[in-house]
C-alpha atoms as a PDB file:
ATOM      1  CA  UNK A   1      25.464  -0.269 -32.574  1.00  0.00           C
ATOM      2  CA  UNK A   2      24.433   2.882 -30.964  1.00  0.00           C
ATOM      3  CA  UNK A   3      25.239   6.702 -31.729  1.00  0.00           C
ATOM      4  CA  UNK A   4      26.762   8.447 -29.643  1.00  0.00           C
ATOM      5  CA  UNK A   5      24.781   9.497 -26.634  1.00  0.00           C
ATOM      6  CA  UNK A   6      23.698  13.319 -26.505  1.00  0.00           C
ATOM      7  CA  UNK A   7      23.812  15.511 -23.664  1.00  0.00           C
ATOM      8  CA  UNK A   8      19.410  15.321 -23.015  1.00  0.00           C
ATOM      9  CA  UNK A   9      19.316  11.862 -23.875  1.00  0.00           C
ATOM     10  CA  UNK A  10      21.832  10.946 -21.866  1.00  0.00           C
ATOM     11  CA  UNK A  11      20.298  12.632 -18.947  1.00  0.00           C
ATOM     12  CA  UNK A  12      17.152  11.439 -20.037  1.00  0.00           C
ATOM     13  CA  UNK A  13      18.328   8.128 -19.379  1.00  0.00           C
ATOM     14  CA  UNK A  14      19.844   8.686 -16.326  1.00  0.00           C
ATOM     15  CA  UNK A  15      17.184   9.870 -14.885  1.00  0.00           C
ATOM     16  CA  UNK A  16      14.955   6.970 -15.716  1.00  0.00           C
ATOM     17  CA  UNK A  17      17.364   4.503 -14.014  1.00  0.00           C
ATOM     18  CA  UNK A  18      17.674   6.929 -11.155  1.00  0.00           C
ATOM     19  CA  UNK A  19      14.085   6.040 -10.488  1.00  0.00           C
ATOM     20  CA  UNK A  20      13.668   3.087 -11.240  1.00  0.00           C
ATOM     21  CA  UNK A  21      16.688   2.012  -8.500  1.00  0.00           C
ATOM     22  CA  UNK A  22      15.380   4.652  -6.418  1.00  0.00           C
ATOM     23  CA  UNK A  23      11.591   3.087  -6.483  1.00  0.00           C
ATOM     24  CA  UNK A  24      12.722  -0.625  -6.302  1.00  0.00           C
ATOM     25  CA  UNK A  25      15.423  -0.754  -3.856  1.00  0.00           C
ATOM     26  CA  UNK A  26      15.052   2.258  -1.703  1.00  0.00           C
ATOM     27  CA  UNK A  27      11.113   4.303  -2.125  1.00  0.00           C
ATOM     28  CA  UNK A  28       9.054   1.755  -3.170  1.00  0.00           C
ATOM     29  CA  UNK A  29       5.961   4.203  -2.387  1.00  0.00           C
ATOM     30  CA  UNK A  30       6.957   6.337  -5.542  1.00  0.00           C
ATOM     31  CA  UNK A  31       4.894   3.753  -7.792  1.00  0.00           C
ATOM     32  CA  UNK A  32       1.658   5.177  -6.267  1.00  0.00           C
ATOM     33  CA  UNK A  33       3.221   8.441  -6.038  1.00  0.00           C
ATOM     34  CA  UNK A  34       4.547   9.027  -9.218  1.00  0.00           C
ATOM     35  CA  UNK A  35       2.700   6.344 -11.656  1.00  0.00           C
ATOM     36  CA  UNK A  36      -0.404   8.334 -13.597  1.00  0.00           C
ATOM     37  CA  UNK A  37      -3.614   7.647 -12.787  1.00  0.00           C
ATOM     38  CA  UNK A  38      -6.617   8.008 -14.490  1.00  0.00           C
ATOM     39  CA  UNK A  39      -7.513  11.399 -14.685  1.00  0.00           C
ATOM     40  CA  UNK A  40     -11.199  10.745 -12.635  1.00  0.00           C
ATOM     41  CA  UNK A  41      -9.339   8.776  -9.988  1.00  0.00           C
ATOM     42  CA  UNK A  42      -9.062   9.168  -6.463  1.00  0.00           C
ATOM     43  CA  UNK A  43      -5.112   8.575  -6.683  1.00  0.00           C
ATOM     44  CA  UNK A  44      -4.687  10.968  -9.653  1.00  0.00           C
ATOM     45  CA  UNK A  45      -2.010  13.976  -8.914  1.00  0.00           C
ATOM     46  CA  UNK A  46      -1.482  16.173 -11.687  1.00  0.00           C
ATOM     47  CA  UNK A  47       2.151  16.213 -11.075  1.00  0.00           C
ATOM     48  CA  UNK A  48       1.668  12.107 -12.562  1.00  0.00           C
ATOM     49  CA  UNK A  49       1.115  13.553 -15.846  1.00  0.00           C
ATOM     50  CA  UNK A  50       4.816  14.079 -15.932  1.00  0.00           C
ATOM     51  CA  UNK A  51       6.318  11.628 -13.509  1.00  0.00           C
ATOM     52  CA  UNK A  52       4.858   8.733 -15.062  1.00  0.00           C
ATOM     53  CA  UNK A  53       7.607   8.976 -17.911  1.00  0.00           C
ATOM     54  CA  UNK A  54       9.943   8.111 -15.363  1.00  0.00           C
ATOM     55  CA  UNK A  55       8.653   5.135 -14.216  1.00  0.00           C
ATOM     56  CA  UNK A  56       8.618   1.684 -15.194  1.00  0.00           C
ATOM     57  CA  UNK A  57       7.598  -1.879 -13.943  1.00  0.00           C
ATOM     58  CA  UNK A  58       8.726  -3.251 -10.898  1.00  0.00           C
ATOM     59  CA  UNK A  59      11.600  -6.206 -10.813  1.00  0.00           C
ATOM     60  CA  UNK A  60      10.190  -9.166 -10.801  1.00  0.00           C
ATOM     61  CA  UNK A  61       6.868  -8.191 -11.668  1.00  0.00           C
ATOM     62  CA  UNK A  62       4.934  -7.969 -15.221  1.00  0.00           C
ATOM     63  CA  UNK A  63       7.528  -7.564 -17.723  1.00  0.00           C
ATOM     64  CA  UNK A  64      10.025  -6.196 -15.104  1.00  0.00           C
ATOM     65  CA  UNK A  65      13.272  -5.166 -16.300  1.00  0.00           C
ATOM     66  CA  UNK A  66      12.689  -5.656 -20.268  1.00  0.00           C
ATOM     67  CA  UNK A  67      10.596  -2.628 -19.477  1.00  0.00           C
ATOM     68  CA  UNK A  68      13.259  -0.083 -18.976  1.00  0.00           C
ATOM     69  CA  UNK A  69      15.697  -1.835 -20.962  1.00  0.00           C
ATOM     70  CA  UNK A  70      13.972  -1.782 -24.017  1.00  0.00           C
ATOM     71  CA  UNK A  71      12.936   1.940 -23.640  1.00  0.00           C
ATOM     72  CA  UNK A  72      16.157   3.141 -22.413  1.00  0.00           C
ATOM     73  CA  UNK A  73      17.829   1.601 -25.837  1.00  0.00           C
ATOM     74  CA  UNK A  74      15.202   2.118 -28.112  1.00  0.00           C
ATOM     75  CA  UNK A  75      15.970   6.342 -26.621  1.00  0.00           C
ATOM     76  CA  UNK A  76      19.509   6.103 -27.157  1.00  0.00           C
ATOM     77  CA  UNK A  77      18.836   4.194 -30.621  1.00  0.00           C
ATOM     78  CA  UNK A  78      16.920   7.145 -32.063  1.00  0.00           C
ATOM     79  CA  UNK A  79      17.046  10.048 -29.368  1.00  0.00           C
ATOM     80  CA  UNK A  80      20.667  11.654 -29.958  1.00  0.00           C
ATOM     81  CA  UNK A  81      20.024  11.971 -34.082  1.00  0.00           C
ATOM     82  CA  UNK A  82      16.920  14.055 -33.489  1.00  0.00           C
ATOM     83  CA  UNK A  83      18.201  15.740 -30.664  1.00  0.00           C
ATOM     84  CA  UNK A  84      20.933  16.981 -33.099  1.00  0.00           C
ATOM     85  CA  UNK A  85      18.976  17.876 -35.816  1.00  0.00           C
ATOM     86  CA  UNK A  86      16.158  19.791 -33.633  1.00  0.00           C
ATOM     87  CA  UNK A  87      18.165  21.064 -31.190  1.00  0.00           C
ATOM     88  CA  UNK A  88      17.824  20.646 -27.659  1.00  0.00           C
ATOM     89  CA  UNK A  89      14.716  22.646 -27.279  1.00  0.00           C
ATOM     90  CA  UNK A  90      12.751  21.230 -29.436  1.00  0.00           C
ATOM     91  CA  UNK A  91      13.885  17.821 -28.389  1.00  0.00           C
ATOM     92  CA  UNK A  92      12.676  18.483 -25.145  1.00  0.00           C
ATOM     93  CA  UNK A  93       9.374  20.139 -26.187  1.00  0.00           C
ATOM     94  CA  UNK A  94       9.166  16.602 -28.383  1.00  0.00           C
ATOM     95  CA  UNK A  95       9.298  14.410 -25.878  1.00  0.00           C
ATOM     96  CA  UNK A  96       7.282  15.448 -23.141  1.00  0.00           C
ATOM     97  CA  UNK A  97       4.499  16.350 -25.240  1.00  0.00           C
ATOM     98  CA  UNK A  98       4.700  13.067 -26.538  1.00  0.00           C
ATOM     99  CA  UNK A  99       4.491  11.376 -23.268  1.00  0.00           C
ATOM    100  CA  UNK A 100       1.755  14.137 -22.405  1.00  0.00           C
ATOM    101  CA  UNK A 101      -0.163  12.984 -25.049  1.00  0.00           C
ATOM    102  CA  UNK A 102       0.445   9.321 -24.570  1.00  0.00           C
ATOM    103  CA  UNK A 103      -1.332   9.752 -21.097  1.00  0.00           C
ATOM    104  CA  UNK A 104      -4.146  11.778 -22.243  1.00  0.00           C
ATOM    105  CA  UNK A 105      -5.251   9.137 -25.002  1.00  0.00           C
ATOM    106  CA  UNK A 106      -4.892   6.526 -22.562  1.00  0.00           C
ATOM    107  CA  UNK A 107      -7.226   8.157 -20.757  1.00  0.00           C
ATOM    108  CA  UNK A 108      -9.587   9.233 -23.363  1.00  0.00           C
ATOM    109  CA  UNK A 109      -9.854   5.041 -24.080  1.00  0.00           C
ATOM    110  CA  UNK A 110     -10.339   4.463 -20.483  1.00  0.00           C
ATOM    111  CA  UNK A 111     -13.463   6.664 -20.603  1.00  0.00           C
ATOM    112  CA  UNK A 112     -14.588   4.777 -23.622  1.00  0.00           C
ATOM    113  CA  UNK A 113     -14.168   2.151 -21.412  1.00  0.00           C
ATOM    114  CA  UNK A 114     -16.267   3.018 -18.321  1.00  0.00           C
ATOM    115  CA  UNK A 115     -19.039   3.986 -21.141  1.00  0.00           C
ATOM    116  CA  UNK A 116     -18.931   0.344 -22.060  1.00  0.00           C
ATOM    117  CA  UNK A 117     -19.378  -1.089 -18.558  1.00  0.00           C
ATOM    118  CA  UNK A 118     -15.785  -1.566 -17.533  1.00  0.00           C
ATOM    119  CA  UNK A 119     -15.898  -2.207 -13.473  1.00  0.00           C
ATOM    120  CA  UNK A 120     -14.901   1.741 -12.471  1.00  0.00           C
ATOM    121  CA  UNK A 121     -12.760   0.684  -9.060  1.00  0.00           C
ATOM    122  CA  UNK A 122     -10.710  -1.139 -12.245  1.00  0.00           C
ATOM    123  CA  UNK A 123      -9.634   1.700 -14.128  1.00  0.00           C
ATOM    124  CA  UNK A 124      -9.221   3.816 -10.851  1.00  0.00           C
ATOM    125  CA  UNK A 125      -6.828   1.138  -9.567  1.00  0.00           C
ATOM    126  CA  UNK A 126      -4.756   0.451 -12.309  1.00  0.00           C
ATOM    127  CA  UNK A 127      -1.812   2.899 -12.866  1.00  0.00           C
ATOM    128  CA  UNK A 128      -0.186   3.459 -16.265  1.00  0.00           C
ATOM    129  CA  UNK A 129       3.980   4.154 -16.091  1.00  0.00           C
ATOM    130  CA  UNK A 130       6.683   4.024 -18.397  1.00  0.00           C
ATOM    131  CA  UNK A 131       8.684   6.386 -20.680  1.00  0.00           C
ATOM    132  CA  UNK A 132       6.992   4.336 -23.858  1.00  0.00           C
ATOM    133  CA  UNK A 133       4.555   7.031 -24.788  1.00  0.00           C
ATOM    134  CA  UNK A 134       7.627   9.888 -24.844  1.00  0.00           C
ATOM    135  CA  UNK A 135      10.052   7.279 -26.891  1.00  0.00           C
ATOM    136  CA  UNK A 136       7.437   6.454 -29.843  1.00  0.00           C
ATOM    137  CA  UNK A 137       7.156  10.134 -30.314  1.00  0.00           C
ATOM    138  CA  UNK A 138      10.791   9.769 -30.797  1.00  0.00           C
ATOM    139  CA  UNK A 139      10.354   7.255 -33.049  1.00  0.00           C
ATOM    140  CA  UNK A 140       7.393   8.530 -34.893  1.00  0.00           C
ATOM    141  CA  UNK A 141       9.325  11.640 -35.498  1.00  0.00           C
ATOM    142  CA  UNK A 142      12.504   9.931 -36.563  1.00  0.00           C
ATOM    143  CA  UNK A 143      10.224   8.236 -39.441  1.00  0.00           C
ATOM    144  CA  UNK A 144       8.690  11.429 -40.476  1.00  0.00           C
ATOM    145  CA  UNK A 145      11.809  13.577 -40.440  1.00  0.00           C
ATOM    146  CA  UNK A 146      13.619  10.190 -42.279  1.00  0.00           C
ATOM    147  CA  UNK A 147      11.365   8.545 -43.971  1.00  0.00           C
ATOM    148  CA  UNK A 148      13.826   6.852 -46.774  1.00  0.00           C
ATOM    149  CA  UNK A 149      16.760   5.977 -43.448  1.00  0.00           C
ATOM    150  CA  UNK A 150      17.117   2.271 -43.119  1.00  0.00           C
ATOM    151  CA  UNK A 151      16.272   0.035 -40.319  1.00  0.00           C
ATOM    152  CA  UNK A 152      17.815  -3.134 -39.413  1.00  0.00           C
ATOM    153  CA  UNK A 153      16.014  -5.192 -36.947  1.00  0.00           C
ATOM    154  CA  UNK A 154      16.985  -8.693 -35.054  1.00  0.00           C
ATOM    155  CA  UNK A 155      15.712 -11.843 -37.371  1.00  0.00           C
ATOM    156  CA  UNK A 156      15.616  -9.140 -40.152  1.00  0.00           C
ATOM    157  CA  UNK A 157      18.167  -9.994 -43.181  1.00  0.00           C
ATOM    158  CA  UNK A 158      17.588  -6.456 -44.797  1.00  0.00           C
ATOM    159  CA  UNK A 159      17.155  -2.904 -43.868  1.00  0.00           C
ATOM    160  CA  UNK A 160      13.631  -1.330 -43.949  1.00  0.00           C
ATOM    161  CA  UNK A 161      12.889   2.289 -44.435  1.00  0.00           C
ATOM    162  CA  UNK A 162      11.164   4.004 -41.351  1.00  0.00           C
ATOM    163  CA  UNK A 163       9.033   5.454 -42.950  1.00  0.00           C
ATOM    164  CA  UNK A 164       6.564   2.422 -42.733  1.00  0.00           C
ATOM    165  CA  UNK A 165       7.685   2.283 -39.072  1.00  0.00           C
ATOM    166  CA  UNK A 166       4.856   4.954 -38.054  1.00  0.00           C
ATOM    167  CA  UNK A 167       1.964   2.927 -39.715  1.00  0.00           C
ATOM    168  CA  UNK A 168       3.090  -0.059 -38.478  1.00  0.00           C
ATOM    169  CA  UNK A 169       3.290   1.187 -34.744  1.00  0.00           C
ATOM    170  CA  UNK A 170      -0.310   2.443 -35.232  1.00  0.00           C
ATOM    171  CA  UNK A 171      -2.111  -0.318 -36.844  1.00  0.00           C
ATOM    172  CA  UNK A 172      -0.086  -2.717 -34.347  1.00  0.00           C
ATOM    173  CA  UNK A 173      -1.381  -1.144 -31.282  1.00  0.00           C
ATOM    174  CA  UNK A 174      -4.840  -0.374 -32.681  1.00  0.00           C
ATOM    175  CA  UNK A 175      -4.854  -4.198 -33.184  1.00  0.00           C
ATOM    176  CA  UNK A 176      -3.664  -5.017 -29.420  1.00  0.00           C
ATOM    177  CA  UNK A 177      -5.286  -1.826 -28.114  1.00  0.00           C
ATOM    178  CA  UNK A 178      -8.840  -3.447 -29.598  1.00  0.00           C
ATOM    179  CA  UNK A 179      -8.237  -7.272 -28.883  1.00  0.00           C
ATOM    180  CA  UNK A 180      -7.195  -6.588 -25.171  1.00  0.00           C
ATOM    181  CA  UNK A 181      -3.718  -8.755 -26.663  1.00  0.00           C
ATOM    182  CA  UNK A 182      -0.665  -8.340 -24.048  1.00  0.00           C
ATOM    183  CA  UNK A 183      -3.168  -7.100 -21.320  1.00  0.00           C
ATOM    184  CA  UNK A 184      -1.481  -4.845 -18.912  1.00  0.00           C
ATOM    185  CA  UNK A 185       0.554  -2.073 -21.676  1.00  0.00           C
ATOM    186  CA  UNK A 186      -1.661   1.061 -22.242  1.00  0.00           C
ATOM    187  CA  UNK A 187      -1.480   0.308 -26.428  1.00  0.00           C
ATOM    188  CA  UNK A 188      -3.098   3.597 -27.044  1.00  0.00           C
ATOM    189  CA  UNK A 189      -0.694   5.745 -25.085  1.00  0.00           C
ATOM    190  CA  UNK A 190       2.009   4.558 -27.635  1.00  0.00           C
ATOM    191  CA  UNK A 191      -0.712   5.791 -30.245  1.00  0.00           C
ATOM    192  CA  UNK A 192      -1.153   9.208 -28.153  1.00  0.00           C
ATOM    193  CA  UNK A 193       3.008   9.560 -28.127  1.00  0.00           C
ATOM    194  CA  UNK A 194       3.270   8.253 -31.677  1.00  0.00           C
ATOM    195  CA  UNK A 195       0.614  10.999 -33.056  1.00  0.00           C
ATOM    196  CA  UNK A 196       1.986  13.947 -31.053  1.00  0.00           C
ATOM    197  CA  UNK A 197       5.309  12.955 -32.308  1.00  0.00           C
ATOM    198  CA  UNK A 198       4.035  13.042 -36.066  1.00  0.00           C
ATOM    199  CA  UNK A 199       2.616  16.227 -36.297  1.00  0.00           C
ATOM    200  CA  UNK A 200       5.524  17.820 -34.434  1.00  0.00           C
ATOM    201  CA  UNK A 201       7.826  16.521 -36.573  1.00  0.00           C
ATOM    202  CA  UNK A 202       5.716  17.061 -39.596  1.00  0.00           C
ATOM    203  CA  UNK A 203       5.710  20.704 -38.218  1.00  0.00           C
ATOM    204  CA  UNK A 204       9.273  21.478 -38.073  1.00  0.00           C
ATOM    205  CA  UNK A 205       9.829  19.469 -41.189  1.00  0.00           C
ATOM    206  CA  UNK A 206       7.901  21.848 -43.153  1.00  0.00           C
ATOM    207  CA  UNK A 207       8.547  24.778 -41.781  1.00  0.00           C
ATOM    208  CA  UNK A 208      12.133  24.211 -42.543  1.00  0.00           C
ATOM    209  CA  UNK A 209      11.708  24.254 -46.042  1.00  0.00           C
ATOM    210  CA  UNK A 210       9.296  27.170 -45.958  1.00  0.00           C
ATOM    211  CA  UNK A 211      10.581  29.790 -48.492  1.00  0.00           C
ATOM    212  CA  UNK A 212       9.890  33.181 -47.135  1.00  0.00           C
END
């Protein structure tokens, strides 16, 4: 179902449910700690910008555990076939500037949204965690650097080529990001992690085939 797991995704992984047992059953302060905040708040650190990708929502609250369990195997879905064919630098480079980015949008629409009246104590309060910024720069890159691979997805009956995966993820989370759907998942830090994927991979891609 899965390839086999690389050496940085693997510790990627490991590290993610590191903290999340470590911030449920034993540190539970780490959620203000090392959730992000937005960038004008009172709780933001700028160690968050990086710790945030580690973090994901409590048991038993929001959507819990499906949180880290769909990240973690979306990672090792897609993760270990990039990691091979970038290497493990550029893997690395990949996916924290994709979950860099992810945060930065996210902040960039919370300022749109204090322009347009949103209560400020709101979007001080409310942290933003997860590794799903990082992991759809994974994905966005897998869909640039594979464009003609084939999907298969549960209640699919056929495969579909990921290279409309990358639109779809964008006009998807526009549409949610917009509409205020599924309140409570930063939509437009996917789009920040999905664009910083794409033009990374659309880097690399091309330079590859440069003829000198």
């Amino acid at each position: 179902m899965f390839p086999r797991l690389t050496p940085i995704t693997k510790n990627i992984i490991i590290l993610n449910v590191a903290f999340y047992l470590v911030s449920n059953f034993l540190w539970p302060q780490l959620y203000e700690i090392f959730s992000a905040y937005y960038i004008g708040s009172p709780f933001f650190r700028v160690w968050q910008i990086i710790t945030h990708m580690f973090m994901h929502a409590p048991l038993g609250q929001g959507i819990g555990l499906t949180h880290i369990l769909f990240n973690m195997l979306t990672l090792a879905s897609f993760g270990p076939v990039l990691e091979q064919v970038l290497g493990e630098k550029k893997y690395v480079i990949l996916y924290f500037l994709s979950g860099i980015g992810a945060y930065f949008l996210n902040c960039g629409w919370n300022f749109f949204e204090i322009t347009q009246g949103v209560d400020l104590q709101k979007i001080y309060s409310i942290p933003m965690m997860g590794a799903s910024g990082a992991i759809f720069g994974v994905v966005a890159a897998f869909s640039t650097m594979f464009p003609d691979a084939k999907l298969y997805f549960m209640f699919i009956p056929f495969g579909v080529k990921s290279k409309y995966l990358l639109p779809a993820i964008i006009v998807i989370s526009l549409y949610l990001g917009y509409s205020g759907s599924m309140g409570g998942i930063a939509h437009f830090a996917h789009i920040g992690g999905a664009i910083v994927g794409f033009i990374l991979a659309k880097m690399w891609k091309d330079n590859e085939y440069r003829i000198n």
